[in-house]
N, C-alpha and C. Protein backbone atom coordinates (compact mmCIF):
# COMPACT_ATOMS: atom_id res chain seq x y z
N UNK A 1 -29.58 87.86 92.36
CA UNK A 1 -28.55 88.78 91.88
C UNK A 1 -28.60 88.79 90.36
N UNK A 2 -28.96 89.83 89.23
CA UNK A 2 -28.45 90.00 88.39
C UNK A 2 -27.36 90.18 87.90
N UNK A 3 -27.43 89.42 86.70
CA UNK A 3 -26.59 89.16 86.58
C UNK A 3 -26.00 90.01 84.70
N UNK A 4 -25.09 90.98 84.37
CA UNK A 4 -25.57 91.79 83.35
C UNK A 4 -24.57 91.13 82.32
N UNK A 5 -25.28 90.98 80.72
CA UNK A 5 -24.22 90.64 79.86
C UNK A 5 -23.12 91.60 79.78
N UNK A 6 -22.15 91.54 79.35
CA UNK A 6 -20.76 91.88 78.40
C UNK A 6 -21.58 93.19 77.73
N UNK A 7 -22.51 93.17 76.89
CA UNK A 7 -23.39 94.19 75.96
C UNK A 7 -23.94 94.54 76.68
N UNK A 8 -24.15 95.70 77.31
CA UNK A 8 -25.33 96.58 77.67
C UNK A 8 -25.79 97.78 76.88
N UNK A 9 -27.27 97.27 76.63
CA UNK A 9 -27.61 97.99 75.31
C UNK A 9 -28.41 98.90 76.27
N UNK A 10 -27.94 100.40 75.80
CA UNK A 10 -28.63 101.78 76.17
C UNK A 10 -28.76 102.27 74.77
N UNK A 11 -30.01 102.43 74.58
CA UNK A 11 -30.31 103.41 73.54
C UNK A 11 -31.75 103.36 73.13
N UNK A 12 -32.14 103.98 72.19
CA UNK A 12 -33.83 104.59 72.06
C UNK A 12 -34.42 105.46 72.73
N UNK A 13 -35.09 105.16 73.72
CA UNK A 13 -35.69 105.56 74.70
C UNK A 13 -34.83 105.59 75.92
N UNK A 14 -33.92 104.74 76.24
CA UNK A 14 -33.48 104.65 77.70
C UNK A 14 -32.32 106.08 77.36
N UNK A 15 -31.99 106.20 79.05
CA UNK A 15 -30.77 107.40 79.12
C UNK A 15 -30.52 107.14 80.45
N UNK A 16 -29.45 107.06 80.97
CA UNK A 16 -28.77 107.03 82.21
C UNK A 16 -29.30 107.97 82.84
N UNK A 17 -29.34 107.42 84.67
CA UNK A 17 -30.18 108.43 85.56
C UNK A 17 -29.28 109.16 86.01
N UNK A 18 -29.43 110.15 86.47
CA UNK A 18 -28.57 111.62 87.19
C UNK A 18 -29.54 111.99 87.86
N UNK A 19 -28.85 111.67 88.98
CA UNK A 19 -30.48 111.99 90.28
C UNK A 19 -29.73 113.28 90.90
N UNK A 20 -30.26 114.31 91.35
CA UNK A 20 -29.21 115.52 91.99
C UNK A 20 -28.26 115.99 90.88
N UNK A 21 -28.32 116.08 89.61
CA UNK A 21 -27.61 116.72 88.75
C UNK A 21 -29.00 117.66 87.61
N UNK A 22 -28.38 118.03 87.53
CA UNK A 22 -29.71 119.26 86.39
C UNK A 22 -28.91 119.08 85.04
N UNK A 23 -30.06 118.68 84.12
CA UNK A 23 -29.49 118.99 82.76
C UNK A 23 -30.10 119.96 82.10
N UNK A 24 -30.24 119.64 80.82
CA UNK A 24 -30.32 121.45 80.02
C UNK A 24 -32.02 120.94 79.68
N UNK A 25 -32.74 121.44 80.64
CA UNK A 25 -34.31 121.69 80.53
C UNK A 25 -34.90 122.76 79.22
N UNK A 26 -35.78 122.33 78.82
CA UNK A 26 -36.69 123.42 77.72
C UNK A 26 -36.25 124.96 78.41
N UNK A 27 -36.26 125.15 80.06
CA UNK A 27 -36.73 126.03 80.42
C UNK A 27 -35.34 127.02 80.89
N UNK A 28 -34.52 125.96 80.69
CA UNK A 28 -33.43 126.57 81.11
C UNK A 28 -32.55 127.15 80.57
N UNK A 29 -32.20 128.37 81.17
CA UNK A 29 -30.91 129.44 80.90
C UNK A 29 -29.72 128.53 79.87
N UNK A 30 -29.50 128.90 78.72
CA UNK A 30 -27.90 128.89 78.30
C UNK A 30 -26.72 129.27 79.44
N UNK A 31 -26.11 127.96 79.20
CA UNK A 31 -24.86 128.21 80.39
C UNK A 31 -24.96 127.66 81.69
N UNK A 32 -24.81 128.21 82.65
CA UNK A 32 -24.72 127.87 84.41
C UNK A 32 -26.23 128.09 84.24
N UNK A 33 -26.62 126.83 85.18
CA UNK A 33 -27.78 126.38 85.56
C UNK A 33 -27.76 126.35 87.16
N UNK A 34 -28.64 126.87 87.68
CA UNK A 34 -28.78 127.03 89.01
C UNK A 34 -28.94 125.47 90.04
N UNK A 35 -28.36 125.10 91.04
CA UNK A 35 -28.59 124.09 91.65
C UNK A 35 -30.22 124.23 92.04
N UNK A 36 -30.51 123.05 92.10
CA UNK A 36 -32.38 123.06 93.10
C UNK A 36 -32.30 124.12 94.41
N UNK A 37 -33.52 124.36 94.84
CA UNK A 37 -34.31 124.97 95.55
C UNK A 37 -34.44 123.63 97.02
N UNK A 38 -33.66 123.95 98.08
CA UNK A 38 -33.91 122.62 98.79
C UNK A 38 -34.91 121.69 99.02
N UNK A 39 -36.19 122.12 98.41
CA UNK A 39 -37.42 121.59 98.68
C UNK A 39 -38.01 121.15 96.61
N UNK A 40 -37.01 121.53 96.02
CA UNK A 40 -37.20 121.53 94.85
C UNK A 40 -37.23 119.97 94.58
N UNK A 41 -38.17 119.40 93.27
CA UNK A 41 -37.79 118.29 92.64
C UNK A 41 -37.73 118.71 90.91
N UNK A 42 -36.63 118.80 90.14
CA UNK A 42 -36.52 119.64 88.96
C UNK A 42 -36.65 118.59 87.61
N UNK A 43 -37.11 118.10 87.02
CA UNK A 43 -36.44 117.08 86.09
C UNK A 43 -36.27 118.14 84.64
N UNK A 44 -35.21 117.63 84.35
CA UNK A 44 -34.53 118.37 82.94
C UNK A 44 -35.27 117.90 81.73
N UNK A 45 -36.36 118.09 81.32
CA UNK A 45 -36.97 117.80 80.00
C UNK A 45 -36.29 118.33 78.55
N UNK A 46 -36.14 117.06 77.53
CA UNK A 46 -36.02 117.43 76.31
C UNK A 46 -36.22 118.84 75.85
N UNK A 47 -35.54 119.54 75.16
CA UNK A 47 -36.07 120.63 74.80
C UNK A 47 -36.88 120.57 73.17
N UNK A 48 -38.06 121.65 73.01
CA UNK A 48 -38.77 121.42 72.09
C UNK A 48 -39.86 119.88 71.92
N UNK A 49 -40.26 119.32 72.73
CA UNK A 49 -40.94 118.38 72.79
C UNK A 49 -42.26 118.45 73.58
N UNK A 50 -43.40 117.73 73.09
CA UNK A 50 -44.77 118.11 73.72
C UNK A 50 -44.60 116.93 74.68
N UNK A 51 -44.38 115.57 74.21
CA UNK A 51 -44.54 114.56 74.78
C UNK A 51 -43.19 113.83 74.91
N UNK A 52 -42.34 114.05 75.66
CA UNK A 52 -41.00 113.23 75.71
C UNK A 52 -40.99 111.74 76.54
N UNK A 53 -40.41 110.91 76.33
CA UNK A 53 -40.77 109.87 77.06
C UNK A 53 -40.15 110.03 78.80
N UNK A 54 -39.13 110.46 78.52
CA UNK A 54 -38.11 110.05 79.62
C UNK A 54 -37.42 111.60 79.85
N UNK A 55 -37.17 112.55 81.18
CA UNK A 55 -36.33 112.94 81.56
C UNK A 55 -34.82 112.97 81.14
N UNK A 56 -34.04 114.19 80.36
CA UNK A 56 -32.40 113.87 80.64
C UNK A 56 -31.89 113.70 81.86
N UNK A 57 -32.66 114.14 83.00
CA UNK A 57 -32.27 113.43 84.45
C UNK A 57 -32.66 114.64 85.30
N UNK A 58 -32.73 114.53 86.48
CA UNK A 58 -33.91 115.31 87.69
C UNK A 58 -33.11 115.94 88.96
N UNK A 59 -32.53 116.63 89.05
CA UNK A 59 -32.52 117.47 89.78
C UNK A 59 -33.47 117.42 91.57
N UNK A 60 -32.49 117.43 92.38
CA UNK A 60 -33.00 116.85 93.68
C UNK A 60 -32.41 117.74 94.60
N UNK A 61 -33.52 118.88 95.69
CA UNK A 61 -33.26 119.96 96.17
C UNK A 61 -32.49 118.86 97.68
N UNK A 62 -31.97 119.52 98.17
CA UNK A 62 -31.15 118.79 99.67
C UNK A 62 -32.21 118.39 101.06
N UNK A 63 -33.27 118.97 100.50
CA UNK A 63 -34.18 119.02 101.61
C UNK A 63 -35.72 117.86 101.40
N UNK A 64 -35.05 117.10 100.32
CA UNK A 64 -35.85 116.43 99.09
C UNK A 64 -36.15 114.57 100.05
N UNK A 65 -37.36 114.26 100.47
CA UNK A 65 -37.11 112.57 101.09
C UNK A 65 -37.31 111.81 99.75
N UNK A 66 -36.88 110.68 100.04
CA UNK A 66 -36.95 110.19 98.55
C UNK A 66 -36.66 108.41 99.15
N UNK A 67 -37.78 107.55 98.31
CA UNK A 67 -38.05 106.35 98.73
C UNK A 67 -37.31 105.43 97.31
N UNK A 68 -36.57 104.50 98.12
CA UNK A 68 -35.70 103.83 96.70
C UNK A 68 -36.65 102.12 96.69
N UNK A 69 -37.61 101.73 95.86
CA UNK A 69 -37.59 100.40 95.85
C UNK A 69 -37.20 99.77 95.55
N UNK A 70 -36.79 98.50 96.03
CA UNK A 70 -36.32 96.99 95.44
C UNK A 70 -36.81 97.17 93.75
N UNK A 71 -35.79 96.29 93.26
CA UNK A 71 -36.16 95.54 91.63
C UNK A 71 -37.52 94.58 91.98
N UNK A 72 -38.83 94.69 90.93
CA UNK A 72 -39.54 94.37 91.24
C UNK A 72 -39.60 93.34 89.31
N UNK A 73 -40.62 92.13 90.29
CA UNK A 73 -40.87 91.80 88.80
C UNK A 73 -41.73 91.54 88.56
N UNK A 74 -42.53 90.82 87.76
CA UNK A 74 -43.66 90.22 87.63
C UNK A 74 -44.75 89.14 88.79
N UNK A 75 -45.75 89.96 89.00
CA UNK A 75 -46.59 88.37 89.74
C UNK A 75 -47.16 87.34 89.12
N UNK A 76 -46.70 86.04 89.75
CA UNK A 76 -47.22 85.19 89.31
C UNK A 76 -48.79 85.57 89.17
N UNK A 77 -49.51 85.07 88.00
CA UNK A 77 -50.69 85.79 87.95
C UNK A 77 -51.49 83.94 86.72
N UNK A 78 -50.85 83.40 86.42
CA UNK A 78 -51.27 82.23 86.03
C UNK A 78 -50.74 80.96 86.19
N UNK A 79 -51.67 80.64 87.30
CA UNK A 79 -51.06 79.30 87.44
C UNK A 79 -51.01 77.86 86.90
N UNK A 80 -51.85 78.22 85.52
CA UNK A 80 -52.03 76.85 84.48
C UNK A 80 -50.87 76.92 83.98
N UNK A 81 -50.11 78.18 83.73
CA UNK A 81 -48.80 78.00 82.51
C UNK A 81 -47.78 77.50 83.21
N UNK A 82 -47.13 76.67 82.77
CA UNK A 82 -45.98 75.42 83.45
C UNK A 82 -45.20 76.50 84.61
N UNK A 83 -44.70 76.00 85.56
CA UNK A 83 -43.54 76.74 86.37
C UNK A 83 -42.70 76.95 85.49
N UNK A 84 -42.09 78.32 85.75
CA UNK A 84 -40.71 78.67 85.04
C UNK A 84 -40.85 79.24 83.88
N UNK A 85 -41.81 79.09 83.41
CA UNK A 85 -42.15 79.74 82.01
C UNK A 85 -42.84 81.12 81.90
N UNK A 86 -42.08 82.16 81.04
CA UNK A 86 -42.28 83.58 81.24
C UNK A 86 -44.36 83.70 80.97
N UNK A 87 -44.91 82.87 80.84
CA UNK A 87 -46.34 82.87 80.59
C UNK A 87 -47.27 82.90 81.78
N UNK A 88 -46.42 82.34 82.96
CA UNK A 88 -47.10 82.08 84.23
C UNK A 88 -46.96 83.75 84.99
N UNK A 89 -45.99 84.69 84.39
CA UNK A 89 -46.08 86.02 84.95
C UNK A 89 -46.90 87.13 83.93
N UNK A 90 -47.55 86.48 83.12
CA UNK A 90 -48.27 87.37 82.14
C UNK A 90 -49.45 87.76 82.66
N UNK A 91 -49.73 88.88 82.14
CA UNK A 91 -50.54 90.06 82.71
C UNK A 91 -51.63 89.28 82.32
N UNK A 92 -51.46 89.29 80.64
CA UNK A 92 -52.85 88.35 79.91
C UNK A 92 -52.92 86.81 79.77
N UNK A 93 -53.43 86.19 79.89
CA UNK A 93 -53.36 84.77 80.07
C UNK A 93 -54.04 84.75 78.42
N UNK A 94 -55.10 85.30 78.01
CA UNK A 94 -54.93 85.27 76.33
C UNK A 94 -54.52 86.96 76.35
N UNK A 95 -53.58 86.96 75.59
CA UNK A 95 -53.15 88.75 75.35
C UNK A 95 -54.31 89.26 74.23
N UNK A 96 -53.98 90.53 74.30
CA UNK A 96 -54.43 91.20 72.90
C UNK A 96 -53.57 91.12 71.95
N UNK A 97 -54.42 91.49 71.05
CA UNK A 97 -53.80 91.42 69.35
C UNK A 97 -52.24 92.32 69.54
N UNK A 98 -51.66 91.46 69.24
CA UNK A 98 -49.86 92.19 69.27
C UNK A 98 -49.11 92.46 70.47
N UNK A 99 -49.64 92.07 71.85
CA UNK A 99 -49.46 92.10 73.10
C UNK A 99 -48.09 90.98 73.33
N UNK A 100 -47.05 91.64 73.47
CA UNK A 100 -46.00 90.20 73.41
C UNK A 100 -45.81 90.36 75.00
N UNK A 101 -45.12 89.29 75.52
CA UNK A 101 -44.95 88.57 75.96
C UNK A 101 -43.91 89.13 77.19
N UNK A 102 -42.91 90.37 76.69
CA UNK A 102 -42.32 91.03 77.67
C UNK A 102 -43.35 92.57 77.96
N UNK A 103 -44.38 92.70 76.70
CA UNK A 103 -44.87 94.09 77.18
C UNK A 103 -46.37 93.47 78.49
N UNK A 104 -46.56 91.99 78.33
CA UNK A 104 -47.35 91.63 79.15
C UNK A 104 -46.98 91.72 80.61
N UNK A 105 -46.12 91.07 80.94
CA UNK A 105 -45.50 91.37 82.05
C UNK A 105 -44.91 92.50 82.77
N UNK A 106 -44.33 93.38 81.82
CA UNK A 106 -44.08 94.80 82.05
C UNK A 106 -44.91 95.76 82.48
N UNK A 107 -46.68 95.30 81.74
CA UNK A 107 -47.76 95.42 82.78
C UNK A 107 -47.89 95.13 83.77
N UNK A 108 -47.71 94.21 84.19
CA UNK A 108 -48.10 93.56 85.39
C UNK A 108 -46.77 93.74 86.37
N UNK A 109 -45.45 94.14 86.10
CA UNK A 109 -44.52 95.02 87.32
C UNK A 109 -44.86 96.10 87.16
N UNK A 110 -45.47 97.19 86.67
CA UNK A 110 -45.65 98.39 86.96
C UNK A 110 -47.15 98.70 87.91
N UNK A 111 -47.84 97.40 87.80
CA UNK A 111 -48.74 97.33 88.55
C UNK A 111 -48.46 96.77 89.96
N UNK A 112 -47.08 96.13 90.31
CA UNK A 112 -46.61 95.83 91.57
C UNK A 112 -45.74 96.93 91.82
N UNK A 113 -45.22 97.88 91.39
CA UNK A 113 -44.39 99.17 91.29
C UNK A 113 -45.54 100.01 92.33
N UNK A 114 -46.62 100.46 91.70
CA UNK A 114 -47.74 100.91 91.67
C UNK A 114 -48.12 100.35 93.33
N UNK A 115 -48.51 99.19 93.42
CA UNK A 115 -48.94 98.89 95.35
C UNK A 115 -47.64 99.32 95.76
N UNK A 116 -46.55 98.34 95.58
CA UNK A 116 -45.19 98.69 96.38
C UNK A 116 -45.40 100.41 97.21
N UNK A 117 -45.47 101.62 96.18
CA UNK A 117 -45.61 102.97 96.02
C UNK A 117 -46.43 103.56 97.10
N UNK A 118 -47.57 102.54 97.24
CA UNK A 118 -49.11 102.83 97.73
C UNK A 118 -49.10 103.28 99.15
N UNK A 119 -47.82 101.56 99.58
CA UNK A 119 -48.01 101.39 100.81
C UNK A 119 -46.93 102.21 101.88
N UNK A 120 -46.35 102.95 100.71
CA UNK A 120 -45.25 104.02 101.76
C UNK A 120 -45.56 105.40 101.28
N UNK A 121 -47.70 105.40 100.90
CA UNK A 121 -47.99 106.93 100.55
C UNK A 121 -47.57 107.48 99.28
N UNK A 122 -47.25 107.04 98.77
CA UNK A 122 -46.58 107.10 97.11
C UNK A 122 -47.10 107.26 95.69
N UNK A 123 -47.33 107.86 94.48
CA UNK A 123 -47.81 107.15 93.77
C UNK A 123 -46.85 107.24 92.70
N UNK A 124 -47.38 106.65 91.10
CA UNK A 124 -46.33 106.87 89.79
C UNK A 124 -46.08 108.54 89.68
N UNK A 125 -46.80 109.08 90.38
CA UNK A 125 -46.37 110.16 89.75
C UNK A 125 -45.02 111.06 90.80
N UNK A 126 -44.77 110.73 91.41
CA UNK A 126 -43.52 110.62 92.71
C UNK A 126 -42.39 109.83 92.20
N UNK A 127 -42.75 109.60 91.16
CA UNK A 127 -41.26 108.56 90.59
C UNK A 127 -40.05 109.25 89.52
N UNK A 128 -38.94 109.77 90.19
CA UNK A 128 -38.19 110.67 89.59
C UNK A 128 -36.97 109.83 88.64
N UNK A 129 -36.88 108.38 89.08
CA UNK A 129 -35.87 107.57 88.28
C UNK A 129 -36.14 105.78 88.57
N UNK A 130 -35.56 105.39 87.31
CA UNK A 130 -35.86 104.24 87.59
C UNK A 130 -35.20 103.49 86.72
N UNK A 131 -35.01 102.11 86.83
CA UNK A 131 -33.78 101.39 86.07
C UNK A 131 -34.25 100.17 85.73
N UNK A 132 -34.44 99.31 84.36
CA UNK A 132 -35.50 98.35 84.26
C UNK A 132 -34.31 97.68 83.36
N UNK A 133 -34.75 96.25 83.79
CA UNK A 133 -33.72 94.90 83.05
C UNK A 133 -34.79 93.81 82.52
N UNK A 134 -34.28 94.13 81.30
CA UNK A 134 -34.81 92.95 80.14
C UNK A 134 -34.22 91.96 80.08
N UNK A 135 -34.74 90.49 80.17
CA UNK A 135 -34.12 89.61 79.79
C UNK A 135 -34.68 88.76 78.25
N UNK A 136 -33.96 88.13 77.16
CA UNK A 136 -34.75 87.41 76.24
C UNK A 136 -36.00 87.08 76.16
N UNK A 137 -37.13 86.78 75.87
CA UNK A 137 -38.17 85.77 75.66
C UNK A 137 -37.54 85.03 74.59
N UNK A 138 -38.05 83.72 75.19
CA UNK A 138 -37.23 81.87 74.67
C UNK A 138 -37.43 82.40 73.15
N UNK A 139 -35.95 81.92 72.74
CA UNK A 139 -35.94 82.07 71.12
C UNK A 139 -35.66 83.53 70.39
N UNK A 140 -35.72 84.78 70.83
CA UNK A 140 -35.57 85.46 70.76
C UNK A 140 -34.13 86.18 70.96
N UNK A 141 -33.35 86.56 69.84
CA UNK A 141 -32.12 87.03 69.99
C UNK A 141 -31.66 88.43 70.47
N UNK A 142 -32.95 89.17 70.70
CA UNK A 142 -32.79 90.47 71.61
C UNK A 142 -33.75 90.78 72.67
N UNK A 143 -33.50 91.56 73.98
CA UNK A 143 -34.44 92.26 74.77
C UNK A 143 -35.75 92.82 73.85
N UNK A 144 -37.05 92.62 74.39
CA UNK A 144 -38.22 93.12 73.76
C UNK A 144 -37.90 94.95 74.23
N UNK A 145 -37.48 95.67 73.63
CA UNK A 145 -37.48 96.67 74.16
C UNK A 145 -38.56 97.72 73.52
N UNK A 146 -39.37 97.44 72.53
CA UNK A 146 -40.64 97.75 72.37
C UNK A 146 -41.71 97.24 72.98
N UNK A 147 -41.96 96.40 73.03
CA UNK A 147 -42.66 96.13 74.02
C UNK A 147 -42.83 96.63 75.52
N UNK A 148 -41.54 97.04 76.12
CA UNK A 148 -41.06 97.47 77.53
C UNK A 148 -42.15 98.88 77.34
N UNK A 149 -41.32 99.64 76.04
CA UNK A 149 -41.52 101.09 76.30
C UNK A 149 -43.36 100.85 76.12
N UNK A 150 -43.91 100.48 75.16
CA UNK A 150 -45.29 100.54 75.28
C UNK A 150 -45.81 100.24 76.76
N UNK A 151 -45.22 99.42 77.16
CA UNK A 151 -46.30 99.33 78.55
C UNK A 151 -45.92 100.42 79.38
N UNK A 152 -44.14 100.59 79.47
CA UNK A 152 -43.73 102.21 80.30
C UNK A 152 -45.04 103.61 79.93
N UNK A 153 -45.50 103.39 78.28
CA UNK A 153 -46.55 104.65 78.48
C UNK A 153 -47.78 104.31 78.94
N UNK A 154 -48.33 103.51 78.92
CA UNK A 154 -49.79 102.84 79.86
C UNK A 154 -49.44 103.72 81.22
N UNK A 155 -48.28 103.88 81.42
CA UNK A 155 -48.04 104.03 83.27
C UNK A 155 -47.33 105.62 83.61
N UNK A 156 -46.94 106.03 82.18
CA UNK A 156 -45.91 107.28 82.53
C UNK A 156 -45.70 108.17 81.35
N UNK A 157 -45.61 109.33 81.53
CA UNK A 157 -45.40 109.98 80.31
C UNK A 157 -46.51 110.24 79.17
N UNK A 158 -47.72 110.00 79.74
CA UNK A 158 -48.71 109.79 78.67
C UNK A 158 -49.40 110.79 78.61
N UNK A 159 -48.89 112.59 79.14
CA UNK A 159 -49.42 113.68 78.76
C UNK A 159 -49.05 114.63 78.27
N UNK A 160 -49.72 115.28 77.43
CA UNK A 160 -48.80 116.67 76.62
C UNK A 160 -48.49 117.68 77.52
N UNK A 161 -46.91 118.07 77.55
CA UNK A 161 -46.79 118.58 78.17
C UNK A 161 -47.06 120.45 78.43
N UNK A 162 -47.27 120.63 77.00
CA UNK A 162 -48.13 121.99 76.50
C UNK A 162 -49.50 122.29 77.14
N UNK A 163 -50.15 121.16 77.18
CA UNK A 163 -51.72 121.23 77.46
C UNK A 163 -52.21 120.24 78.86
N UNK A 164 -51.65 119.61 79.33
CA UNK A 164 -51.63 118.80 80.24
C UNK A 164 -52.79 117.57 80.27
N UNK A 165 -53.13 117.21 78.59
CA UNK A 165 -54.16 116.60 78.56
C UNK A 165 -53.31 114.88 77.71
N UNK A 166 -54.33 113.97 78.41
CA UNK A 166 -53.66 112.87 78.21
C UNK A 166 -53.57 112.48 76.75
N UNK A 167 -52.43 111.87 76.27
CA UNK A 167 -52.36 111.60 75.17
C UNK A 167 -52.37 110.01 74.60
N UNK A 168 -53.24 109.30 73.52
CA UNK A 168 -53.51 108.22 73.56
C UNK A 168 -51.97 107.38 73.08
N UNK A 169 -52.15 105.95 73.65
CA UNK A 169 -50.91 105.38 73.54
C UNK A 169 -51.05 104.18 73.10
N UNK A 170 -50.43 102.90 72.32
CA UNK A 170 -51.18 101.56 72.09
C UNK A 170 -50.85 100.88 72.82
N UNK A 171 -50.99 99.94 72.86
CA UNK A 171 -51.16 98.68 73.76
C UNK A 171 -51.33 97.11 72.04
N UNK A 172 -50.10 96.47 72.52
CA UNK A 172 -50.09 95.63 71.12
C UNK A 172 -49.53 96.15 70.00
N UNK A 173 -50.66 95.36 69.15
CA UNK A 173 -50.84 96.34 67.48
C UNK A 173 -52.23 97.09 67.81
N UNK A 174 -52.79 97.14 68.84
CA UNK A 174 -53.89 98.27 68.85
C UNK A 174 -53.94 99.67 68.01
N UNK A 175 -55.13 100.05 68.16
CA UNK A 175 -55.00 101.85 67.47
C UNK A 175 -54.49 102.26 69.35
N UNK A 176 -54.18 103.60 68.69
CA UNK A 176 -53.64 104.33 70.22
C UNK A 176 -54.91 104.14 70.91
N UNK A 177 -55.01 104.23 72.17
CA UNK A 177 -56.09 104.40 73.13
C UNK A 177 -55.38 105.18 74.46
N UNK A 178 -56.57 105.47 75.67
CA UNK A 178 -56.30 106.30 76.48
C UNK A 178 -55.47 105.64 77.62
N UNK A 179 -54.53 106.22 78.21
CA UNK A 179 -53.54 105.18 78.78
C UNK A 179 -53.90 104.37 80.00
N UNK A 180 -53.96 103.77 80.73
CA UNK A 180 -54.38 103.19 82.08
C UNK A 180 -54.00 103.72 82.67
N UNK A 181 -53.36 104.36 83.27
CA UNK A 181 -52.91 105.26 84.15
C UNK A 181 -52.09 106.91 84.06
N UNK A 182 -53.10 107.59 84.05
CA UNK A 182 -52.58 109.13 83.55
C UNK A 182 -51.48 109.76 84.32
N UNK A 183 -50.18 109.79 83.61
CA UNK A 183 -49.25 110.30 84.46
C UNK A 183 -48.14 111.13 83.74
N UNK A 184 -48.04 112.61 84.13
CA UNK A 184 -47.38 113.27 83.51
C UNK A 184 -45.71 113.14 83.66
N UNK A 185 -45.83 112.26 84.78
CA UNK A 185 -44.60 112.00 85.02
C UNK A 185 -43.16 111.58 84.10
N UNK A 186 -42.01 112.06 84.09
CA UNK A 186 -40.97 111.68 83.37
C UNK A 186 -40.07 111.36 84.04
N UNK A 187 -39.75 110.47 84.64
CA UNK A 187 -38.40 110.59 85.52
C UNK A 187 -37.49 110.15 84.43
N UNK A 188 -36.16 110.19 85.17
CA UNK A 188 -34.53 109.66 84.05
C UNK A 188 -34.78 108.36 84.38
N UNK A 189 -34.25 107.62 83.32
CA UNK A 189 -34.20 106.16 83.30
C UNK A 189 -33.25 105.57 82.59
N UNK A 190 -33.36 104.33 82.45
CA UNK A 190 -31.72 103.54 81.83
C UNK A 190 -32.73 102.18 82.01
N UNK A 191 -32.50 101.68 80.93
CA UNK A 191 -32.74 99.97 79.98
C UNK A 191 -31.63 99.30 79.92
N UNK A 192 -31.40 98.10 80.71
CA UNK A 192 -30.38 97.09 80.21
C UNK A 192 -30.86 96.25 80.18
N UNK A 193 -30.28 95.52 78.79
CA UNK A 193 -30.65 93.63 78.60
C UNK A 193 -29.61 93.20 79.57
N UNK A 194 -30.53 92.30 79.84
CA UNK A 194 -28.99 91.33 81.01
C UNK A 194 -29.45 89.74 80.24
N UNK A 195 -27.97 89.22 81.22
CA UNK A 195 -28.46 87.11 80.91
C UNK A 195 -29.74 86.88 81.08
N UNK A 196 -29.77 87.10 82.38
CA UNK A 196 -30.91 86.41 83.04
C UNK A 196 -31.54 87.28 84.49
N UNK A 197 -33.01 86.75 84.82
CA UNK A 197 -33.07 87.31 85.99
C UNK A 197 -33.61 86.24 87.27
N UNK A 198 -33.47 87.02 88.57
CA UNK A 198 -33.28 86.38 89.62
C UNK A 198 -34.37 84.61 89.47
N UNK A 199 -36.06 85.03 89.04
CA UNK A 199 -36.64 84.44 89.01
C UNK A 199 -37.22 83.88 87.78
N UNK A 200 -37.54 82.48 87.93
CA UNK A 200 -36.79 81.63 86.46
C UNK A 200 -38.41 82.05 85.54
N UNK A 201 -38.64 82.75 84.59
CA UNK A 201 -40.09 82.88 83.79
C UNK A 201 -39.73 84.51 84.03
N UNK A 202 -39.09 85.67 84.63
CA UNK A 202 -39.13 86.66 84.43
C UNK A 202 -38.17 86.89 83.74
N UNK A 203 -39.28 88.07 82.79
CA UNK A 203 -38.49 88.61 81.40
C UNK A 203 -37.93 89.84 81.82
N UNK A 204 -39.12 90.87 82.99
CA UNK A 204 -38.69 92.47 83.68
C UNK A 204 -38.35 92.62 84.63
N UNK A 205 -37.20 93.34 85.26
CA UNK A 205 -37.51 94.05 86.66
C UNK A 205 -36.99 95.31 86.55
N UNK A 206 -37.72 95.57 87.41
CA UNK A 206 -38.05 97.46 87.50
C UNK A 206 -37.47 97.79 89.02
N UNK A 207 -36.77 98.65 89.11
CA UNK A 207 -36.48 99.68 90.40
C UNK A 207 -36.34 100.80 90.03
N UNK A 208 -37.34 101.51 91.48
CA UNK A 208 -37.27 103.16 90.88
C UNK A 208 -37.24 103.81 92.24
N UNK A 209 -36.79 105.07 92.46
CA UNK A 209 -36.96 106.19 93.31
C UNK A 209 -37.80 107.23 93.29
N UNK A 210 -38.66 107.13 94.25
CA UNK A 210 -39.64 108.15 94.03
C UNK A 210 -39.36 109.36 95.23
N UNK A 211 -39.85 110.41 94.93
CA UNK A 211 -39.52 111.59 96.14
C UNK A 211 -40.83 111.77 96.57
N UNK A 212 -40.71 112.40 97.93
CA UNK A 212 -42.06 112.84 98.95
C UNK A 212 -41.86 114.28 98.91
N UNK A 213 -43.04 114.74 98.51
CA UNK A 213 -43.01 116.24 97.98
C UNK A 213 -44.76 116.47 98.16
């Protein structure tokens, strides 16, 4: 059970999800906005933007199936680094240059996001919302929430939406490069730091809803 501080920090990048509500899309009419199309999946994009990170929130026709997963977190993926310690769920066992420590792991749940997805026919790009909890790395007086969003574009959001061609993203202190996984996808989302999470060395967990369309 998470458990959430007193502070819940929303802001930057994150925005509260509105699943079945329409907001004011690039594309959309001034004023009354039409409900979805029952078979519709709509997400309300920023207006004026090539590359937005995140959805103002997505629009869901009545006729819409839609798969909710569990909070997912990191796999254990090294078993030299002590139990309990956020190093034993790191993606990189040596990272890259500027690769911290919550964007490591944040790799490595979007890559259990990713099977989770697989095995009920799914992929990232079916993912209309999703809700991700930061906890500290030791010593650290805030959520890595740069770190989060860099690995969120490795996995999402990493194409222009003018041209539909992928757009490079970093990883670390890298130069931009091409993302690991090309996905035009934007669903609505929401970032909270919490205390702590369920399992003792995880810094992320991720839950998201994806629709069958």
């Amino acid at each position: 059970m998470t458990v959430l501080r007193s502070r819940i920090l929303v802001g930057g990048l994150a925005t509260a999800a509105f699943v079945g509500v329409a907001g004011a899309a690039s594309a959309a009419p001034q004023g009354f906005v039409k409900p979805p199309r029952p078979n519709e999946v709509r997400p309300a994009l920023p207006a004026g933007q090539n590359n937005p990170a995140i959805a103002d929130g997505v629009a869901v026709g009545g006729r819409v199936a839609t798969y909710t997963a569990s909070g997912l977190g990191p796999k254990e993926v090294d078993p030299s680094a002590p139990p309990g310690s956020p190093e034993r769920y790191s993606e990189y066992p040596a990272p890259p240059p500027g690769v911290t420590i919550t964007e490591a792991q944040s790799l490595n749940v979007l890559k259990q996001i990713t099977a989770n997805l697989r095995a009920q026919g799914l992929t990232l790009r079916d993912v209309i919302s999703m809700r991700a909890y930061l906890a500290n790395a030791p010593g650290a007086a805030a959520a890595d929430f740069a770190g989060w969003n860099r690995a969120y574009r490795q996995y999402f959001a990493n194409t222009d939406l003018s041209t539909g061609a992928p757009v490079n993203v970093p990883l670390g202190t890298a130069p931009p490069a091409p993302p690991m996984y090309v996905n035009p996808a934007r669903p609505s989302r929401v970032t909270l730091e919490i205390e702590n999470l369920p399992v003792s060395g995880w810094l992320v967990e991720v839950e998201v809803v994806a629709a069958f369309r």
